[in-house]
PDB file of N, CA and C in Angstrom:
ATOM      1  N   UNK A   1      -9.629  -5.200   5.873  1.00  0.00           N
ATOM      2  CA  UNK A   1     -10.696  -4.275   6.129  1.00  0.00           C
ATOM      3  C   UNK A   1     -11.108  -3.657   4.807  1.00  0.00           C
ATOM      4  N   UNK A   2     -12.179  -4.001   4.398  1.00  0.00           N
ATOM      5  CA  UNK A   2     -12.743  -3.604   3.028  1.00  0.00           C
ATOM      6  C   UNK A   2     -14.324  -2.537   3.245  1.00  0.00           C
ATOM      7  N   UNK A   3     -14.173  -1.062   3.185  1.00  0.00           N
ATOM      8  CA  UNK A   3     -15.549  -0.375   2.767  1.00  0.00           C
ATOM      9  C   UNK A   3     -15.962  -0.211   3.849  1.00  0.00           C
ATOM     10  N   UNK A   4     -15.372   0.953   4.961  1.00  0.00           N
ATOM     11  CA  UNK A   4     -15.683   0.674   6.014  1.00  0.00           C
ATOM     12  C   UNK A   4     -15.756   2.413   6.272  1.00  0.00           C
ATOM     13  N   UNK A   5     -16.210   2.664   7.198  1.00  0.00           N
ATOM     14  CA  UNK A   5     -16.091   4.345   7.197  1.00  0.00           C
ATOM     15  C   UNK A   5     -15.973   4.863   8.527  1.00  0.00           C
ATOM     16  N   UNK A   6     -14.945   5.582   8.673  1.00  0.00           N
ATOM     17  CA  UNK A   6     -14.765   6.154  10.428  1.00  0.00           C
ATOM     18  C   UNK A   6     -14.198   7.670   9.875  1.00  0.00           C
ATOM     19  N   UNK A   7     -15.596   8.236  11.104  1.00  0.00           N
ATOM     20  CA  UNK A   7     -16.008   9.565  10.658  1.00  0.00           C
ATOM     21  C   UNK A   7     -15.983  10.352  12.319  1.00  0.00           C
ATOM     22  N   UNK A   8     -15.693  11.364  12.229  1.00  0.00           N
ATOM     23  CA  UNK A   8     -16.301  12.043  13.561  1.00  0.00           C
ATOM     24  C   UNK A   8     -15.133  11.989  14.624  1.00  0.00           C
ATOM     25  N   UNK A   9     -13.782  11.348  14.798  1.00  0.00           N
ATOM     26  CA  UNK A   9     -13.147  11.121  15.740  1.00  0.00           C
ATOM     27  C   UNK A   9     -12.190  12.307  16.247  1.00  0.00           C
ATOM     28  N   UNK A  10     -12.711  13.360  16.963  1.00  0.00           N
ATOM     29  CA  UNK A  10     -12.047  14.595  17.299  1.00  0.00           C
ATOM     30  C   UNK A  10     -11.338  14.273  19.023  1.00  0.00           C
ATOM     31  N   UNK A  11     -10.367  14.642  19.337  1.00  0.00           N
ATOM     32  CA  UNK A  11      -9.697  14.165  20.639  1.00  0.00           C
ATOM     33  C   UNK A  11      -8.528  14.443  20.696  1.00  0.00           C
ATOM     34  N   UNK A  12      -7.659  14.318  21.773  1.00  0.00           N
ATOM     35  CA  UNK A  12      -6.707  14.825  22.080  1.00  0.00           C
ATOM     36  C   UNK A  12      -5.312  13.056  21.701  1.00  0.00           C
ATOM     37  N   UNK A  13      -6.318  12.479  22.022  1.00  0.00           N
ATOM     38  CA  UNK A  13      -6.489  10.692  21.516  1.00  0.00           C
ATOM     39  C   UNK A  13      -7.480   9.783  20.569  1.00  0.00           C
ATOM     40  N   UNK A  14      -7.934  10.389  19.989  1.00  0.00           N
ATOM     41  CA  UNK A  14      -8.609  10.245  18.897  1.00  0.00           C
ATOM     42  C   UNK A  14      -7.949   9.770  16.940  1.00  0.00           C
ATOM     43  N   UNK A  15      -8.547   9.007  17.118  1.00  0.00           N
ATOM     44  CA  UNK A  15      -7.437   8.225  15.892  1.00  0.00           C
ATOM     45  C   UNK A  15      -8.956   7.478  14.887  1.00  0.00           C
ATOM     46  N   UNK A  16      -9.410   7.525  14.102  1.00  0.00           N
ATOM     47  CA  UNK A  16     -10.301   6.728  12.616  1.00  0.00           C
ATOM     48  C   UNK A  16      -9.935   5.397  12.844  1.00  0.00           C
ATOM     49  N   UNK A  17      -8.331   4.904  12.129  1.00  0.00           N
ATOM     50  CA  UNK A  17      -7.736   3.502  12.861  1.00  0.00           C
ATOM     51  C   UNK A  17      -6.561   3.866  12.954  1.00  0.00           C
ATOM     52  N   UNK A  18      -6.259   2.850  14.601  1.00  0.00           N
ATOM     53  CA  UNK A  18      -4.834   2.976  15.179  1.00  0.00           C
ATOM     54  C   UNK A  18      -3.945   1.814  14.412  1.00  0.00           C
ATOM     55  N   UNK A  19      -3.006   1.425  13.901  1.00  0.00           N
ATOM     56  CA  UNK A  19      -2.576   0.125  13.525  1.00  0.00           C
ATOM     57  C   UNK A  19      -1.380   0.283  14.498  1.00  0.00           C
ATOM     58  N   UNK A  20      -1.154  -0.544  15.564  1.00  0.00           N
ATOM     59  CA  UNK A  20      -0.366  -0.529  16.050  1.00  0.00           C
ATOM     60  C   UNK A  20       0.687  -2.210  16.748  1.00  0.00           C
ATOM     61  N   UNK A  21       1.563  -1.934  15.801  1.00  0.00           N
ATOM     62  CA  UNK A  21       2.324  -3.969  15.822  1.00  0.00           C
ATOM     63  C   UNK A  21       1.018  -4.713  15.289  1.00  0.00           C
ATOM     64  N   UNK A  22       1.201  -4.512  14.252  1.00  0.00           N
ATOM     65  CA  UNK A  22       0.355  -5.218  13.263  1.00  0.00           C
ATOM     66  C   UNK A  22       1.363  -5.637  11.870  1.00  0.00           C
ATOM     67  N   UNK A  23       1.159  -7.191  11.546  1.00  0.00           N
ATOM     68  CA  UNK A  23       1.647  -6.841   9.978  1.00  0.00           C
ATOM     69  C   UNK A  23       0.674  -7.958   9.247  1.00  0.00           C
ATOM     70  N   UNK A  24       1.236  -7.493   7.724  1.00  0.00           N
ATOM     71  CA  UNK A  24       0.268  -8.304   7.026  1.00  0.00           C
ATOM     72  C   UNK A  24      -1.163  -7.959   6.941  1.00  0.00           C
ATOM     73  N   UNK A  25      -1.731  -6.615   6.594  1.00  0.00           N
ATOM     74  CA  UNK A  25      -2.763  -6.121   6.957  1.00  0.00           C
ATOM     75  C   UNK A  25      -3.250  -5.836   5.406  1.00  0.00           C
ATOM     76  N   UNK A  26      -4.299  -5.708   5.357  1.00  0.00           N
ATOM     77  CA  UNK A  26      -5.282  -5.165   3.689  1.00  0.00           C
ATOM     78  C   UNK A  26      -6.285  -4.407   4.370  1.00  0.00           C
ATOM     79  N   UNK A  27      -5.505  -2.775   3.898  1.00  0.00           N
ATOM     80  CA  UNK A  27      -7.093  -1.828   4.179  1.00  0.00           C
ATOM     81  C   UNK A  27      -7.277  -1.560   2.608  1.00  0.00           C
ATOM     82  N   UNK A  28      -8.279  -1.274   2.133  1.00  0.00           N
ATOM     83  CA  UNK A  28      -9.043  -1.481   0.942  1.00  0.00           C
ATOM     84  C   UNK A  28     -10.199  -0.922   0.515  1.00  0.00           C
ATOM     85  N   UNK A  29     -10.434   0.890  -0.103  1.00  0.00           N
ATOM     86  CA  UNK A  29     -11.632   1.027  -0.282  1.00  0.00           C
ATOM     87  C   UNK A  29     -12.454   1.533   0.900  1.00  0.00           C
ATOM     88  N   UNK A  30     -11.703   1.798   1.931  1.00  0.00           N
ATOM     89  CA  UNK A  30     -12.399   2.642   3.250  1.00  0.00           C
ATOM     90  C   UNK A  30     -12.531   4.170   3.085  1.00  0.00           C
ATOM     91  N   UNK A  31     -13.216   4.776   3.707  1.00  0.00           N
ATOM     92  CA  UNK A  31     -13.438   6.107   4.112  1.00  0.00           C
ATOM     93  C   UNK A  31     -12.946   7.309   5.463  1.00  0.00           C
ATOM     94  N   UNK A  32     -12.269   7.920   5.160  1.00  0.00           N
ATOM     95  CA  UNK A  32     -11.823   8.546   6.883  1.00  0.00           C
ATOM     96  C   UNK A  32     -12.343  10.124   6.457  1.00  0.00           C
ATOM     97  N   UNK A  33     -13.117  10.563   6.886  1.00  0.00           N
ATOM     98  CA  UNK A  33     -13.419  11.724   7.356  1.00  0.00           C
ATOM     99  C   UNK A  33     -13.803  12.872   8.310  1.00  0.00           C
ATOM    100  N   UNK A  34     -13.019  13.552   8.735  1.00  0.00           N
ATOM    101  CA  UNK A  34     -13.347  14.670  10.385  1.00  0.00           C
ATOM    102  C   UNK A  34     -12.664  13.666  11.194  1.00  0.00           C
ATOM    103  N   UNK A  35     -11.146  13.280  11.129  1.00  0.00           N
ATOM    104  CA  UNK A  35     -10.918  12.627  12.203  1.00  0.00           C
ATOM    105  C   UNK A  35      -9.673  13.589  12.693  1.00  0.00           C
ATOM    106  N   UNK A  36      -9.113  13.714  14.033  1.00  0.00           N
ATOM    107  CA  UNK A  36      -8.003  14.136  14.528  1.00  0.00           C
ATOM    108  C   UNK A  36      -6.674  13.746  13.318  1.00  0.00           C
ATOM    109  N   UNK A  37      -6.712  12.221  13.690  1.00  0.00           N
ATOM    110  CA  UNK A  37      -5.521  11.624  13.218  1.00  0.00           C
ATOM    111  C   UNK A  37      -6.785  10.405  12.109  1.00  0.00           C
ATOM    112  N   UNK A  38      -6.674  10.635  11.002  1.00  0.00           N
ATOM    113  CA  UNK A  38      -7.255   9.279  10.187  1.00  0.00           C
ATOM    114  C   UNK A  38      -6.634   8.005  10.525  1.00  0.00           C
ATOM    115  N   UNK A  39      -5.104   7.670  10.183  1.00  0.00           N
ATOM    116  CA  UNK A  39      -4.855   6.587  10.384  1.00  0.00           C
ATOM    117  C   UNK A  39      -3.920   6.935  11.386  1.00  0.00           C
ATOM    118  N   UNK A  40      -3.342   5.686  11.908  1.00  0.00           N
ATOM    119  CA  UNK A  40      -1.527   5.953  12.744  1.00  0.00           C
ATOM    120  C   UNK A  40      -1.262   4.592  12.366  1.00  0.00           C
ATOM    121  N   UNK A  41      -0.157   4.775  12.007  1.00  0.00           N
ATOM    122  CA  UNK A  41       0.859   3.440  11.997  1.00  0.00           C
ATOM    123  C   UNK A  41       2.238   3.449  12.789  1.00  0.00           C
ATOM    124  N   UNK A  42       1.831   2.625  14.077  1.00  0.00           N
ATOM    125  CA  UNK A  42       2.996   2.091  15.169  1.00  0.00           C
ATOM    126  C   UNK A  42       3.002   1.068  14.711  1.00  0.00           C
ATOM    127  N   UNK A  43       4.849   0.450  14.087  1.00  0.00           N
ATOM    128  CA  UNK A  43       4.946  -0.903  14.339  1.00  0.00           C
ATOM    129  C   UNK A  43       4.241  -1.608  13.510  1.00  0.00           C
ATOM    130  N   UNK A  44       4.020  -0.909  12.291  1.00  0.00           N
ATOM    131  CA  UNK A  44       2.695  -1.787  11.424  1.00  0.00           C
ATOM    132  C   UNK A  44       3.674  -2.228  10.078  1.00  0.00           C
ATOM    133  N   UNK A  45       4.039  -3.337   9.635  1.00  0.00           N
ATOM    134  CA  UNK A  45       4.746  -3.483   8.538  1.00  0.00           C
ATOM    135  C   UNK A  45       4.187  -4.915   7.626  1.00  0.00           C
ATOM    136  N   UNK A  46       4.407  -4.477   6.490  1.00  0.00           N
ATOM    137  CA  UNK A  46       4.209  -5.215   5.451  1.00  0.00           C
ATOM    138  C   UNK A  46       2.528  -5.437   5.451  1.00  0.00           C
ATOM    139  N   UNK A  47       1.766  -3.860   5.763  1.00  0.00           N
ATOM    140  CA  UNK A  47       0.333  -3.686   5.212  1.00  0.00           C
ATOM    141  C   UNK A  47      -0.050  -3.153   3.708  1.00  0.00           C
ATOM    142  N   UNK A  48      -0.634  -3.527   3.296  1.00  0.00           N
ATOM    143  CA  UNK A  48      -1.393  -2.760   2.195  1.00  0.00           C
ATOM    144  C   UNK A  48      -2.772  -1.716   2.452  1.00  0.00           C
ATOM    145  N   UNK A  49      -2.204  -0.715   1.784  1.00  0.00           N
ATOM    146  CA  UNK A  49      -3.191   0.841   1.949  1.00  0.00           C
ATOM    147  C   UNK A  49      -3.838   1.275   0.593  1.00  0.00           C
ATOM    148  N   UNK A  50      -4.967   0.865   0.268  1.00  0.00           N
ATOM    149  CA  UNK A  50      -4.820   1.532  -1.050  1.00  0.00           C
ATOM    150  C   UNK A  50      -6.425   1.680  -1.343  1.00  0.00           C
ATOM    151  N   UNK A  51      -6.562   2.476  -2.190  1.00  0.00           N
ATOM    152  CA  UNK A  51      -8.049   2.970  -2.461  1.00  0.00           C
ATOM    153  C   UNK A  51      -8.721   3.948  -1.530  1.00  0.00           C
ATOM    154  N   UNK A  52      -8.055   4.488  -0.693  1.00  0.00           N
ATOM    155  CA  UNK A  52      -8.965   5.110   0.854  1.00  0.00           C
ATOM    156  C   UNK A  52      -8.912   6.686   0.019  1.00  0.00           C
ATOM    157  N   UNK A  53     -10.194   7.374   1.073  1.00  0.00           N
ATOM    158  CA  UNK A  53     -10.564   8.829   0.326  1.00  0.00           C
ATOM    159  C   UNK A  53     -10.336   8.739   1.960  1.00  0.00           C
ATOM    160  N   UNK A  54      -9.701  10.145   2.011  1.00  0.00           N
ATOM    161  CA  UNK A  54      -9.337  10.697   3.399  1.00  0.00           C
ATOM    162  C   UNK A  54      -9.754  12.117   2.932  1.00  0.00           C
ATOM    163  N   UNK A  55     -10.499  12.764   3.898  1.00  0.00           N
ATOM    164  CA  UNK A  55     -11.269  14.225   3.806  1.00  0.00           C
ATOM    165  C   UNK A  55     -10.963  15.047   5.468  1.00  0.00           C
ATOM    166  N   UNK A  56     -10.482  15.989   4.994  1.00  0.00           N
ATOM    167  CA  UNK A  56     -10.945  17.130   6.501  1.00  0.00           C
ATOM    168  C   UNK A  56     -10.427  16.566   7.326  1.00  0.00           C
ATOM    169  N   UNK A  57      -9.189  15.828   7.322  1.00  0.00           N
ATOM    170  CA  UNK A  57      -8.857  15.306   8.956  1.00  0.00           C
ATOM    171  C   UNK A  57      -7.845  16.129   9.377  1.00  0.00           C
ATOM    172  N   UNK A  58      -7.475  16.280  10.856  1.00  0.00           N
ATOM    173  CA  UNK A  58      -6.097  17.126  11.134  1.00  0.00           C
ATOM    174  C   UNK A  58      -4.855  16.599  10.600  1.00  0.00           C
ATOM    175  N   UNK A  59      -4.606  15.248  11.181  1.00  0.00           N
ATOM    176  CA  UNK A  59      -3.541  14.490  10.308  1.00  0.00           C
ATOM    177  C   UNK A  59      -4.273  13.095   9.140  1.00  0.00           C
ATOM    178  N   UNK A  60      -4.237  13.249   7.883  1.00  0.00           N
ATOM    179  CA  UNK A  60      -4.583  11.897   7.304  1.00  0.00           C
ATOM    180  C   UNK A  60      -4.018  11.289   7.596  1.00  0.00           C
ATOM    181  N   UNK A  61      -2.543  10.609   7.590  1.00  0.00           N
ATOM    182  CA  UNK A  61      -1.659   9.711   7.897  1.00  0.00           C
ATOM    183  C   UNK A  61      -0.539   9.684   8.924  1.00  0.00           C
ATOM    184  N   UNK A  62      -0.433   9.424   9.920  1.00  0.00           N
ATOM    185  CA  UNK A  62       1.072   9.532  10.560  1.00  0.00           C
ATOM    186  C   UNK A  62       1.639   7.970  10.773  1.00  0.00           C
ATOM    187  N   UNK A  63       2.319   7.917   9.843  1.00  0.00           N
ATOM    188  CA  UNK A  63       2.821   6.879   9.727  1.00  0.00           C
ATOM    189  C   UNK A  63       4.838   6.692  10.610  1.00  0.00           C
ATOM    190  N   UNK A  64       4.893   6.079  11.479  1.00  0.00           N
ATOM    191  CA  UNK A  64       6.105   6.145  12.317  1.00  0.00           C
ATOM    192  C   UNK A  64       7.302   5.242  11.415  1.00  0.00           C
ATOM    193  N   UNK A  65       8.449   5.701  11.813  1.00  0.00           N
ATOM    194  CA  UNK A  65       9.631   5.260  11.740  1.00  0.00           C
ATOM    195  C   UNK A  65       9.664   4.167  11.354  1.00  0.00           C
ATOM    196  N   UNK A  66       9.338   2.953  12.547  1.00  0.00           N
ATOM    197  CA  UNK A  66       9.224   1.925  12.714  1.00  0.00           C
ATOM    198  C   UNK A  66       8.402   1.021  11.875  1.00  0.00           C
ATOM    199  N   UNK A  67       7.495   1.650  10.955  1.00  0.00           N
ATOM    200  CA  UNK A  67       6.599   0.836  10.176  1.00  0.00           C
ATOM    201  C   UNK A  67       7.647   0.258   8.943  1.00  0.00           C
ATOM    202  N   UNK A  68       7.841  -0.816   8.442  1.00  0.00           N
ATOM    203  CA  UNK A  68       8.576  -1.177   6.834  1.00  0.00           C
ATOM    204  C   UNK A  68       7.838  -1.767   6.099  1.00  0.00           C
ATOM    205  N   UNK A  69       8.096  -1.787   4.850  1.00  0.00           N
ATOM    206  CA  UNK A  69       7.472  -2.828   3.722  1.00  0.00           C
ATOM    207  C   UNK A  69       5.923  -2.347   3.522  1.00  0.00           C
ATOM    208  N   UNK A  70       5.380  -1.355   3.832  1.00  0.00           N
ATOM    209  CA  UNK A  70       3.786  -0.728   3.887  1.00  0.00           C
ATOM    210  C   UNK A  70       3.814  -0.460   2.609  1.00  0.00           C
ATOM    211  N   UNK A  71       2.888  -0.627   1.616  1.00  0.00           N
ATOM    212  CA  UNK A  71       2.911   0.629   0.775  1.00  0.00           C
ATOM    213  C   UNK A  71       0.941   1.020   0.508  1.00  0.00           C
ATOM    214  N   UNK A  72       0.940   2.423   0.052  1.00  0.00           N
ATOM    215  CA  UNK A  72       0.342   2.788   0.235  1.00  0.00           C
ATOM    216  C   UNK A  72       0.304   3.538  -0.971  1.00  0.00           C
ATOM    217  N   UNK A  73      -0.808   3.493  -1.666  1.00  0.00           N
ATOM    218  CA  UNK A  73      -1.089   3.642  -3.154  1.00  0.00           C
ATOM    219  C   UNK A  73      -2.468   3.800  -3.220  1.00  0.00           C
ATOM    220  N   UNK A  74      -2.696   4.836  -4.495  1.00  0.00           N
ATOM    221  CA  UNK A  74      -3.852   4.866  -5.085  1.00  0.00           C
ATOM    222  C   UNK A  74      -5.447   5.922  -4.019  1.00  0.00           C
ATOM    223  N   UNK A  75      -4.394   6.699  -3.569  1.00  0.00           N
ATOM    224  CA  UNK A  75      -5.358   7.100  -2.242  1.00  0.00           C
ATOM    225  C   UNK A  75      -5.636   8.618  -2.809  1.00  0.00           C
ATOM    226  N   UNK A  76      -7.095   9.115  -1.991  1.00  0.00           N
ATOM    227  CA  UNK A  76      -7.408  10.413  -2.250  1.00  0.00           C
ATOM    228  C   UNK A  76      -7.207  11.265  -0.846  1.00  0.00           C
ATOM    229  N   UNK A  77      -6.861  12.078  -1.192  1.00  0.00           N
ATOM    230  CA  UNK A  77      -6.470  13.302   0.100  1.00  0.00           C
ATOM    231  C   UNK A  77      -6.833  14.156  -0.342  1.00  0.00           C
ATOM    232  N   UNK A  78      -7.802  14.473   0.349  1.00  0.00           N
ATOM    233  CA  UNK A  78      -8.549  16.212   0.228  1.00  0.00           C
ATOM    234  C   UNK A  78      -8.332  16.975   1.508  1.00  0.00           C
ATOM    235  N   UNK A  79      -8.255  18.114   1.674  1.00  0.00           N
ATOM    236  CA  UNK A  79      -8.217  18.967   2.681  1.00  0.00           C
ATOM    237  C   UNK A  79      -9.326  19.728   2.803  1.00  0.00           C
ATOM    238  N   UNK A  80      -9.637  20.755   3.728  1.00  0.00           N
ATOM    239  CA  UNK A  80     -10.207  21.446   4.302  1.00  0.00           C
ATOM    240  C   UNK A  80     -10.697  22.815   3.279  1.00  0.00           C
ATOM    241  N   UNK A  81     -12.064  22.842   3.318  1.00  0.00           N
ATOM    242  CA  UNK A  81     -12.111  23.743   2.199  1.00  0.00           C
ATOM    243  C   UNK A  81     -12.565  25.443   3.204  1.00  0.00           C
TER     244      UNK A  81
END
């Protein structure tokens, strides 16, 4: 997933992207802003995360237990001004 933008996702279930039992993944250069949860990672291992600007979300990342081998580099996190 390269340059992609998920904006607006407010909910009680509301997630930007869910990765859930996924592996072998390339996010790359995306955008998450105003989301509940930006990303979630269930079960997601051996993805690559890198380049993403995450703005204003409740959670940028919740990444679970269960995820291995992810790494996740080179990212911007801004908060709430």
């Amino acid at each position: 997933m390269i340059g992609n933008h998920f904006e607006d996702n407010w909910g009680p279930n509301s997630y930007g992207l869910l990765l859930k039992d996924i592996g072998s993944s390339y996010i790359y250069k995306n955008s998450f802003n105003k989301n509940t949860t930006a990303i979630y990672m269930e079960g997601a291992g051996a993805g690559e995360n890198r380049r993403k600007h995450l703005s204003s979300n409740g959670w940028a990342m919740k990444i679970l237990g269960n995820c291995t081998e992810d790494t996740v580099v080179h990212n911007n996190f801004n908060g709430t001004a």
